[in-house]
PDB file of N, CA and C in Angstrom:
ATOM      1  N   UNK A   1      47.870 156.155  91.101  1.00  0.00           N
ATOM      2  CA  UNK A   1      47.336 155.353  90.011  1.00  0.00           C
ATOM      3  C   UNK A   1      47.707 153.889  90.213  1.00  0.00           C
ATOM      4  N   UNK A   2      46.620 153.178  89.405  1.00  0.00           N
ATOM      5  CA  UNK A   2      47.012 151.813  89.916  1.00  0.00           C
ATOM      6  C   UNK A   2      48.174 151.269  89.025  1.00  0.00           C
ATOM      7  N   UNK A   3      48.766 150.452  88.901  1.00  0.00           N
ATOM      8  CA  UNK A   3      50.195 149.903  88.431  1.00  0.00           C
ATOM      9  C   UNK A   3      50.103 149.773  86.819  1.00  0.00           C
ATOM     10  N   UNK A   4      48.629 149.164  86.958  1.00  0.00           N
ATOM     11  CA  UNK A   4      48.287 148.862  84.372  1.00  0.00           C
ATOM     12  C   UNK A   4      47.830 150.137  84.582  1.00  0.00           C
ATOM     13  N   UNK A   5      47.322 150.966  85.111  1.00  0.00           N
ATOM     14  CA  UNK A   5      46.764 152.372  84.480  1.00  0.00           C
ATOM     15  C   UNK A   5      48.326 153.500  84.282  1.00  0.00           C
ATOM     16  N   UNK A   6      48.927 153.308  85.000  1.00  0.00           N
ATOM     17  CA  UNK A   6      50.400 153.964  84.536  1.00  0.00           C
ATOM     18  C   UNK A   6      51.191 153.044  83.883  1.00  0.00           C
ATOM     19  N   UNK A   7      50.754 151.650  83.720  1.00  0.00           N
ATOM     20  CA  UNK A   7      51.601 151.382  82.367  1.00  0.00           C
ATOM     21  C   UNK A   7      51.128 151.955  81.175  1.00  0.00           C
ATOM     22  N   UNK A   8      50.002 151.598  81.277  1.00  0.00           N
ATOM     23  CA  UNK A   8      48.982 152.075  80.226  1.00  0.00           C
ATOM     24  C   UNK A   8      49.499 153.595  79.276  1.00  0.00           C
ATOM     25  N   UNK A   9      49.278 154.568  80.774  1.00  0.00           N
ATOM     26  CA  UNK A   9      49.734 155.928  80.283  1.00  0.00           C
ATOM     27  C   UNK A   9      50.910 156.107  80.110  1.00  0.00           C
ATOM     28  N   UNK A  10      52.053 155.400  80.422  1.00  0.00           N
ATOM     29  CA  UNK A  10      53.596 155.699  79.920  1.00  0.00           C
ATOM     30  C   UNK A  10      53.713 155.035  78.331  1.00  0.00           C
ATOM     31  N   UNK A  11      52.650 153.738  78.529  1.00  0.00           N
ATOM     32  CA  UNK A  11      53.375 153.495  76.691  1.00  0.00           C
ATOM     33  C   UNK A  11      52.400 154.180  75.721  1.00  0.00           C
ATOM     34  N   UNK A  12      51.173 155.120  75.991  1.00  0.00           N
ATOM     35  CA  UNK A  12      50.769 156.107  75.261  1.00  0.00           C
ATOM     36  C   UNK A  12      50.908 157.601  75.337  1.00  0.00           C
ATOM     37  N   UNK A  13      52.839 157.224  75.748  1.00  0.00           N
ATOM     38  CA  UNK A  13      53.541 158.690  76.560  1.00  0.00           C
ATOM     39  C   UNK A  13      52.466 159.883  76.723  1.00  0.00           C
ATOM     40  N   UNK A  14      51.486 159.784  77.812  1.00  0.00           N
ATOM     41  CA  UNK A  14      50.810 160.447  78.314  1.00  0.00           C
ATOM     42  C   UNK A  14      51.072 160.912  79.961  1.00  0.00           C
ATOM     43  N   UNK A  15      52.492 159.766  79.891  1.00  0.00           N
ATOM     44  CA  UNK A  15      52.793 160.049  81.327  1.00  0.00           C
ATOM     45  C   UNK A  15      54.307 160.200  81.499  1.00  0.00           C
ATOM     46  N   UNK A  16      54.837 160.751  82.149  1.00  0.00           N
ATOM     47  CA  UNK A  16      56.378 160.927  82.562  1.00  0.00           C
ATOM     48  C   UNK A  16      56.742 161.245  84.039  1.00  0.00           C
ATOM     49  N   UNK A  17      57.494 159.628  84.285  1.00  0.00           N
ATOM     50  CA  UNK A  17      57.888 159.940  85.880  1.00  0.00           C
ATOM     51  C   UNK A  17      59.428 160.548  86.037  1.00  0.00           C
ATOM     52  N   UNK A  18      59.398 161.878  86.744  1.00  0.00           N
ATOM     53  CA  UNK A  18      60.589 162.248  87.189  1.00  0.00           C
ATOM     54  C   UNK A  18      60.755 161.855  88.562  1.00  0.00           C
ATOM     55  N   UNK A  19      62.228 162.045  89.238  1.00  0.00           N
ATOM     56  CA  UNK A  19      63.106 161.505  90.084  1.00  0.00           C
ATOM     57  C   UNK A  19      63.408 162.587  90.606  1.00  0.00           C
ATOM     58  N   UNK A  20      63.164 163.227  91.301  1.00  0.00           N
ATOM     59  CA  UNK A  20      63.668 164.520  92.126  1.00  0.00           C
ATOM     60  C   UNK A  20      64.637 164.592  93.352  1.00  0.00           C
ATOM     61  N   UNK A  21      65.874 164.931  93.039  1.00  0.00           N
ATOM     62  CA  UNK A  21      67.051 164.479  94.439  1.00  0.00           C
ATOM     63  C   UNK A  21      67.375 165.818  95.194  1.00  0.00           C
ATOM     64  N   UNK A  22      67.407 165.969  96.430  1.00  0.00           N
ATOM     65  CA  UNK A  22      67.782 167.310  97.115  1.00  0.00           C
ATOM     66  C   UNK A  22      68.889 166.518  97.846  1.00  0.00           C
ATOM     67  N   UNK A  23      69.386 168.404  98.132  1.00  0.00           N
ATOM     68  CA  UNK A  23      70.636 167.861  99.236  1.00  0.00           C
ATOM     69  C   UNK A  23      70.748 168.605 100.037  1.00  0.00           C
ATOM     70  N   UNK A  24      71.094 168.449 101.456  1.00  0.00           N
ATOM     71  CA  UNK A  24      70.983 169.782 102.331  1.00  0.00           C
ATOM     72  C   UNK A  24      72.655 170.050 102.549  1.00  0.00           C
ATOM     73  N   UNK A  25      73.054 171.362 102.406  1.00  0.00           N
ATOM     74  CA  UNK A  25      74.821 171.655 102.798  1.00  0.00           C
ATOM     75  C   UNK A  25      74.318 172.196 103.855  1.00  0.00           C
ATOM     76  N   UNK A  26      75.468 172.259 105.041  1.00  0.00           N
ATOM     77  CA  UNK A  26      76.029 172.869 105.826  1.00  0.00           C
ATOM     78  C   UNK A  26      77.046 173.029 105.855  1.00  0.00           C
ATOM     79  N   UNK A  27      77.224 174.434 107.113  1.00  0.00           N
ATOM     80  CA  UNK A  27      78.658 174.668 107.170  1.00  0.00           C
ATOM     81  C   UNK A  27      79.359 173.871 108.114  1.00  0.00           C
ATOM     82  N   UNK A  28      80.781 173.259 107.706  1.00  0.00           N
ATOM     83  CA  UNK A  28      81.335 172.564 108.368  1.00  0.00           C
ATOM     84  C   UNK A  28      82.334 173.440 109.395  1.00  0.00           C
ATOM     85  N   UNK A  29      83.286 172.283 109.493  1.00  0.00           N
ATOM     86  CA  UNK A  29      84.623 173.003 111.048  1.00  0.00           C
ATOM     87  C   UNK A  29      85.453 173.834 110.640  1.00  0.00           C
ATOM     88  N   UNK A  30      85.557 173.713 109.030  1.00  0.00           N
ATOM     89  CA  UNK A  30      86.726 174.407 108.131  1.00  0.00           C
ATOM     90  C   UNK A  30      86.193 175.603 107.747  1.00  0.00           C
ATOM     91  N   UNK A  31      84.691 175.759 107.899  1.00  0.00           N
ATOM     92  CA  UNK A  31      83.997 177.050 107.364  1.00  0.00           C
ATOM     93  C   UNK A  31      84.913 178.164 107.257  1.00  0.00           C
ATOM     94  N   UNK A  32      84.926 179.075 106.197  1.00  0.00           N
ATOM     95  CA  UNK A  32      85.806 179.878 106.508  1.00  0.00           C
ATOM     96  C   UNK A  32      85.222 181.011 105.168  1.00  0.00           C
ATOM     97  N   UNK A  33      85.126 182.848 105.532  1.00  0.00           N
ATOM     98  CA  UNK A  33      85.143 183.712 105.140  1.00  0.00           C
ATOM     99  C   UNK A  33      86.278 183.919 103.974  1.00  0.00           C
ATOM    100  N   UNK A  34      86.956 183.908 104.465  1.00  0.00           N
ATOM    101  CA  UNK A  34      88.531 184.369 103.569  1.00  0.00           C
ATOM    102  C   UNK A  34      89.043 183.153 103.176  1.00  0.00           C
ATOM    103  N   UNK A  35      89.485 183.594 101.879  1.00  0.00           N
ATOM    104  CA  UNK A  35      90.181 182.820 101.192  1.00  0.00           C
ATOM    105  C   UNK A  35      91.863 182.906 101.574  1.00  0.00           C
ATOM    106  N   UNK A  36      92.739 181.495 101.760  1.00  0.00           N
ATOM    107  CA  UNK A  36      93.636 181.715 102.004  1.00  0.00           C
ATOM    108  C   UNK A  36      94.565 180.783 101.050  1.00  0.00           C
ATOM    109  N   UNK A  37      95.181 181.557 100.511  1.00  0.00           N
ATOM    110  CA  UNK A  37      96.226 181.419  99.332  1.00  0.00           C
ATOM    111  C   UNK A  37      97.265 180.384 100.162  1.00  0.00           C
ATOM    112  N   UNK A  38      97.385 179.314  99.385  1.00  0.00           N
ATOM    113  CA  UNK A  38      99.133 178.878 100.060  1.00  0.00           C
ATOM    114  C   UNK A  38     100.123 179.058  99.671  1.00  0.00           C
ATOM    115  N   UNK A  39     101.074 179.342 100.179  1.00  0.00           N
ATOM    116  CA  UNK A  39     102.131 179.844  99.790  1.00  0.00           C
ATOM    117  C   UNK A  39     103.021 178.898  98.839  1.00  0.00           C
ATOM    118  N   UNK A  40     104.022 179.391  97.983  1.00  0.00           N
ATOM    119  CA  UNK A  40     104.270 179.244  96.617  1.00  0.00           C
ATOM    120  C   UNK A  40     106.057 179.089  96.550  1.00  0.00           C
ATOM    121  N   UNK A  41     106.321 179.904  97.437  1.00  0.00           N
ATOM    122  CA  UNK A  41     108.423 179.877  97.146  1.00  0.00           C
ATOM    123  C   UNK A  41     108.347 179.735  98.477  1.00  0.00           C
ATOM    124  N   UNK A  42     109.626 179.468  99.000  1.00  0.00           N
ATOM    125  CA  UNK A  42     110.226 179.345 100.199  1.00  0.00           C
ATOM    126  C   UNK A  42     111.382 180.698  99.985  1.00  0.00           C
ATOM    127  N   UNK A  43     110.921 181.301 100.988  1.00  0.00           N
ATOM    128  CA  UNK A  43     112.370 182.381 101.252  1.00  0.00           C
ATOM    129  C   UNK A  43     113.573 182.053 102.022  1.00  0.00           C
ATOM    130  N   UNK A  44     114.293 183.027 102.098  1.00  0.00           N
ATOM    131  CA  UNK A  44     115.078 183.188 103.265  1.00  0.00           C
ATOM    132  C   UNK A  44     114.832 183.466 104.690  1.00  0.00           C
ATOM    133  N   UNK A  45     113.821 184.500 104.480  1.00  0.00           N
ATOM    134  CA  UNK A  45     113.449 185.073 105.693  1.00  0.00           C
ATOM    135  C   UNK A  45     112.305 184.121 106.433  1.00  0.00           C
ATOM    136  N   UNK A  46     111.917 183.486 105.944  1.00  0.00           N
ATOM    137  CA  UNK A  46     110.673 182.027 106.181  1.00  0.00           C
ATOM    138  C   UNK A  46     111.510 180.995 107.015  1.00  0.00           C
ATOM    139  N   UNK A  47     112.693 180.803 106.212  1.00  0.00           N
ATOM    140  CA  UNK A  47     114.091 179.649 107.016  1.00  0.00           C
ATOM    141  C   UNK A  47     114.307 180.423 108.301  1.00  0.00           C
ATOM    142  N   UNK A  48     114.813 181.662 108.316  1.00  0.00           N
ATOM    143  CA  UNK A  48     115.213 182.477 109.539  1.00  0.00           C
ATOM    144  C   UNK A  48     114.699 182.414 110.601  1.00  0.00           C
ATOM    145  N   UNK A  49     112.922 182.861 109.748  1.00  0.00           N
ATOM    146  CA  UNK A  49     111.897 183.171 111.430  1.00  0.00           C
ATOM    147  C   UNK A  49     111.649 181.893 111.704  1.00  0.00           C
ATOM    148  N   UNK A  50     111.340 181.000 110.485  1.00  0.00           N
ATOM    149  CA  UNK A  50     111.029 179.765 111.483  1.00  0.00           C
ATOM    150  C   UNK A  50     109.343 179.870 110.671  1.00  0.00           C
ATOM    151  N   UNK A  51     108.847 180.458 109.987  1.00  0.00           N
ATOM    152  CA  UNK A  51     107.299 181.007 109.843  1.00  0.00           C
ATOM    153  C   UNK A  51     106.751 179.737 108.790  1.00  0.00           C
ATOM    154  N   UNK A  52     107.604 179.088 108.326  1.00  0.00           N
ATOM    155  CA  UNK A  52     107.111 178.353 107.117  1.00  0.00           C
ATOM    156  C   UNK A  52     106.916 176.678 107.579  1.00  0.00           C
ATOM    157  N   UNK A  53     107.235 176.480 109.079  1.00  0.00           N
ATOM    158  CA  UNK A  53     106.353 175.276 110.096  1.00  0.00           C
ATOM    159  C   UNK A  53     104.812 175.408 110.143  1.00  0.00           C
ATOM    160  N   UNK A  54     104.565 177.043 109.969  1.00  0.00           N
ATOM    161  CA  UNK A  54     102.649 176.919 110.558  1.00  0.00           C
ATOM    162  C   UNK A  54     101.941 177.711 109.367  1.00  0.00           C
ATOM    163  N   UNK A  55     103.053 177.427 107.401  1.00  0.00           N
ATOM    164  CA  UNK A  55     102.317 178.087 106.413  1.00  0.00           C
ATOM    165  C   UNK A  55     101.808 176.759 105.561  1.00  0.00           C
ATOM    166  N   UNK A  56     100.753 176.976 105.284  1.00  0.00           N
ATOM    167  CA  UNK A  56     100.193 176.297 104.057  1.00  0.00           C
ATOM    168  C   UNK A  56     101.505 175.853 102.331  1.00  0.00           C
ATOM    169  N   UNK A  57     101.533 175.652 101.856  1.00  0.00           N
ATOM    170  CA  UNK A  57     102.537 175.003 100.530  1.00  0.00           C
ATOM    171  C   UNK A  57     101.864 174.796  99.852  1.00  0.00           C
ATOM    172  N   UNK A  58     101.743 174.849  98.652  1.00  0.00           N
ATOM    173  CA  UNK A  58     100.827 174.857  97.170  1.00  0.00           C
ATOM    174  C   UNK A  58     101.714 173.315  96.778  1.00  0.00           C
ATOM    175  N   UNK A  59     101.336 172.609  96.956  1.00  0.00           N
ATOM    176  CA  UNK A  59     101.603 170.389  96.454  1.00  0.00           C
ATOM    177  C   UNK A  59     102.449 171.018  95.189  1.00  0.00           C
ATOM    178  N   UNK A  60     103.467 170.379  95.172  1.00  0.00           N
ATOM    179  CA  UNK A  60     104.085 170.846  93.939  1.00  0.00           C
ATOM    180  C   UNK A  60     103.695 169.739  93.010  1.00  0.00           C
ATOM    181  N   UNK A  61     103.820 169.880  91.414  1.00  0.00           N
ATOM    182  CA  UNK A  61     103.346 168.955  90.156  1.00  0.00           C
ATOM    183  C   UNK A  61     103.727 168.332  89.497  1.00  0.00           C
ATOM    184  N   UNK A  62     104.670 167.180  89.513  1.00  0.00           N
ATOM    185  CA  UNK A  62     105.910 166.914  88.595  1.00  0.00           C
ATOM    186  C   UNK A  62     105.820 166.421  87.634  1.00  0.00           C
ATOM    187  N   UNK A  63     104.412 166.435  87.018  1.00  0.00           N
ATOM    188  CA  UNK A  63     103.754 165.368  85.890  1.00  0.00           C
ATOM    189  C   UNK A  63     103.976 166.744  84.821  1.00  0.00           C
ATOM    190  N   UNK A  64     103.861 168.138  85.253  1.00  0.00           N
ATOM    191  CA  UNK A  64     103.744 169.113  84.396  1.00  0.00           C
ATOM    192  C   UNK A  64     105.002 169.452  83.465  1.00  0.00           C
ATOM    193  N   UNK A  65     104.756 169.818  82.356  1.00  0.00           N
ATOM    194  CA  UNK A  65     105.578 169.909  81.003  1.00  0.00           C
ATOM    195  C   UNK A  65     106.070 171.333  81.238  1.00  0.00           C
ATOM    196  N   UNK A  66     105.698 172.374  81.900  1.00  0.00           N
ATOM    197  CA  UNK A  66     105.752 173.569  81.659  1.00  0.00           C
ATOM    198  C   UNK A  66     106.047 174.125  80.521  1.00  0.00           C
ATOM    199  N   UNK A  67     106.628 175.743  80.201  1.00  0.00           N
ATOM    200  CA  UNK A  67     106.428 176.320  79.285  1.00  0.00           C
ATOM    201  C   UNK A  67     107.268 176.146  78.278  1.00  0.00           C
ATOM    202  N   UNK A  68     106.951 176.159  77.100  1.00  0.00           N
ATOM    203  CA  UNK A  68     107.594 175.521  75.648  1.00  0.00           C
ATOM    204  C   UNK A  68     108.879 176.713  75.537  1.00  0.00           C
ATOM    205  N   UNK A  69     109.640 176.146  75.163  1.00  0.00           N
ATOM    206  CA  UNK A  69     110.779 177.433  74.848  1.00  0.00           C
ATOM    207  C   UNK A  69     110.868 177.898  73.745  1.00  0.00           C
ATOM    208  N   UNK A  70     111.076 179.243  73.867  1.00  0.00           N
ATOM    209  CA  UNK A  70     110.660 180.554  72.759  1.00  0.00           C
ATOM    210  C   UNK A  70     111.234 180.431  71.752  1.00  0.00           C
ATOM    211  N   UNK A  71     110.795 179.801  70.283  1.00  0.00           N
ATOM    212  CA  UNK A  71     111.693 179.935  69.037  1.00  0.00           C
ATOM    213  C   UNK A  71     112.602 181.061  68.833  1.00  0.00           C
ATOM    214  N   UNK A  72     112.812 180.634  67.642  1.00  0.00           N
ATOM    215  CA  UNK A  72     113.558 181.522  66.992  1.00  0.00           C
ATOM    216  C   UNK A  72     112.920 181.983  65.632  1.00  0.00           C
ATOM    217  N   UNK A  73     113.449 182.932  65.138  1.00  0.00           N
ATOM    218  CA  UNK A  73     112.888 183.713  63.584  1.00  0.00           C
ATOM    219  C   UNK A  73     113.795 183.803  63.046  1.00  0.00           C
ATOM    220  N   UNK A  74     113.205 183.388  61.250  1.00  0.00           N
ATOM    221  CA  UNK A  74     114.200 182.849  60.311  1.00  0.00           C
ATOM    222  C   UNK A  74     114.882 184.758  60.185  1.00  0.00           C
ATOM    223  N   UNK A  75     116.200 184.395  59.187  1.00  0.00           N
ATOM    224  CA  UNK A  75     116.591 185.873  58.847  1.00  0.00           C
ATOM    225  C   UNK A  75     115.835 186.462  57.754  1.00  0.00           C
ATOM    226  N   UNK A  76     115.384 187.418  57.714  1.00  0.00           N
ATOM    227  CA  UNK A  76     114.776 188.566  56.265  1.00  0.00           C
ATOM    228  C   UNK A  76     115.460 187.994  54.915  1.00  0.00           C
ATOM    229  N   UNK A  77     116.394 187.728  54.779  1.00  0.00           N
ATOM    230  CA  UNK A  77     117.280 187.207  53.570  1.00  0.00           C
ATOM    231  C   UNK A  77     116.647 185.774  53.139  1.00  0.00           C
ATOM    232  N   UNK A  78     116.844 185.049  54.556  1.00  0.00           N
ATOM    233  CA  UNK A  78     116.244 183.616  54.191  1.00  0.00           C
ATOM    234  C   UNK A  78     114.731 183.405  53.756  1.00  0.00           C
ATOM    235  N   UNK A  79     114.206 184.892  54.376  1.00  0.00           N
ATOM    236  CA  UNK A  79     112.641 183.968  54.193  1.00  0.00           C
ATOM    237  C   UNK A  79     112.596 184.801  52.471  1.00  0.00           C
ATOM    238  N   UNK A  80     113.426 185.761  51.882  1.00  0.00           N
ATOM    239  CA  UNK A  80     113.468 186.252  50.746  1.00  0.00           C
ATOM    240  C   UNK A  80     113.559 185.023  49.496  1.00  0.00           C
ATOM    241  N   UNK A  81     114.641 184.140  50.553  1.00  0.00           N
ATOM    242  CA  UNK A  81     115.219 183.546  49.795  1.00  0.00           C
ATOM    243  C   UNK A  81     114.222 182.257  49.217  1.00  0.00           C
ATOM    244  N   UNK A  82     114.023 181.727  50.487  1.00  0.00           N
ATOM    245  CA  UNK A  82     112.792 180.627  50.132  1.00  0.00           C
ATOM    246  C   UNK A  82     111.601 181.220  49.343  1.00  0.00           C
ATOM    247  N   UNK A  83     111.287 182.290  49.446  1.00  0.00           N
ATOM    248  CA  UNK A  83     110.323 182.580  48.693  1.00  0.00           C
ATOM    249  C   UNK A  83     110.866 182.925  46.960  1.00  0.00           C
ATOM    250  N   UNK A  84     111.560 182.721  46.836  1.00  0.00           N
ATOM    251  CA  UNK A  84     112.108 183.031  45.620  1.00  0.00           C
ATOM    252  C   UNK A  84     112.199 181.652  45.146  1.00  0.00           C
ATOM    253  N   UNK A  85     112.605 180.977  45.792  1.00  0.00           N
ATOM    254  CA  UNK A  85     112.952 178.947  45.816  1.00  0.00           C
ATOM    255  C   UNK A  85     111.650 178.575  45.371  1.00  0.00           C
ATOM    256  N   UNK A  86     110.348 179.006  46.081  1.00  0.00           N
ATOM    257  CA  UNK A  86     108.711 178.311  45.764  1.00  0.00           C
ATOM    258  C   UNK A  86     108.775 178.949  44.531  1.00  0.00           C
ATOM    259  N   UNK A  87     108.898 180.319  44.249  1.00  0.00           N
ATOM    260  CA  UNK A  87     108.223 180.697  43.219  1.00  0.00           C
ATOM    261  C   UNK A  87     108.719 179.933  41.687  1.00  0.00           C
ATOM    262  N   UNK A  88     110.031 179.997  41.354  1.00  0.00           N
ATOM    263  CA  UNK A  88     111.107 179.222  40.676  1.00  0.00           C
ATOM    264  C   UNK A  88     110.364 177.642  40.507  1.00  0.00           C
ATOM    265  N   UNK A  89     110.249 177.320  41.984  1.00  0.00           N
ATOM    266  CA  UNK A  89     109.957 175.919  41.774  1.00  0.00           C
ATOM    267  C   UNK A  89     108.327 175.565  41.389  1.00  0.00           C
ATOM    268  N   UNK A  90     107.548 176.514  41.440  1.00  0.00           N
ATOM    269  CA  UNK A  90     106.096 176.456  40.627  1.00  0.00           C
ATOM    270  C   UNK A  90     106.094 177.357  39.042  1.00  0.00           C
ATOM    271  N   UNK A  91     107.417 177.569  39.042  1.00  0.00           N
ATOM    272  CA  UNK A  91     107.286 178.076  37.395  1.00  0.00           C
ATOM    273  C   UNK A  91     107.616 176.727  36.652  1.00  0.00           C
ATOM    274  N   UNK A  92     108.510 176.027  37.298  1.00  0.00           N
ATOM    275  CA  UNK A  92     109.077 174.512  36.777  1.00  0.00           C
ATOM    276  C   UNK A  92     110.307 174.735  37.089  1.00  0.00           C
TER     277      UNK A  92
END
């Protein structure tokens, strides 16, 4: 179409241009079937043989907070007790 005939038809939205993007993958040098886990602790037996020069290591994270530590629960008496405290204190 000529250049005013698709202006034409876009500002009497009769027309809509899409943008279409492809991509071609291949397999690269690293290609690989199996998934391989990296390893996570260091042993003893890893120091011994010598095996932990030609293993993968999982980047350790030091920004991470890890896991919150496990409260505690009030005693049966106390939570008796506070509840006896609200009730008292909404009678007046």
């Amino acid at each position: 179409l000529a250049e005013r005939e698709r202006s034409e038809l876009k500002r009497r939205k009769l027309l809509l241009e899409v943008t279409l993007k492809s991509y071609w993958i291949r397999k690269g040098s690293a290609f690989s079937t199996a998934v391989a886990r990296p390893e996570t602790e260091l042993t003893p037996e890893m120091i011994a043989t010598g095996s932990w020069r030609r293993l993968p290591f999982k980047p350790y994270n030091f920004s991470s907070l890890g896991l919150p530590p496990a409260c505690g629960h009030l005693h049966p008496l106390l939570k008796v007790r506070s509840e006896l405290r609200q009730i008292f204190l909404e009678m007046g």
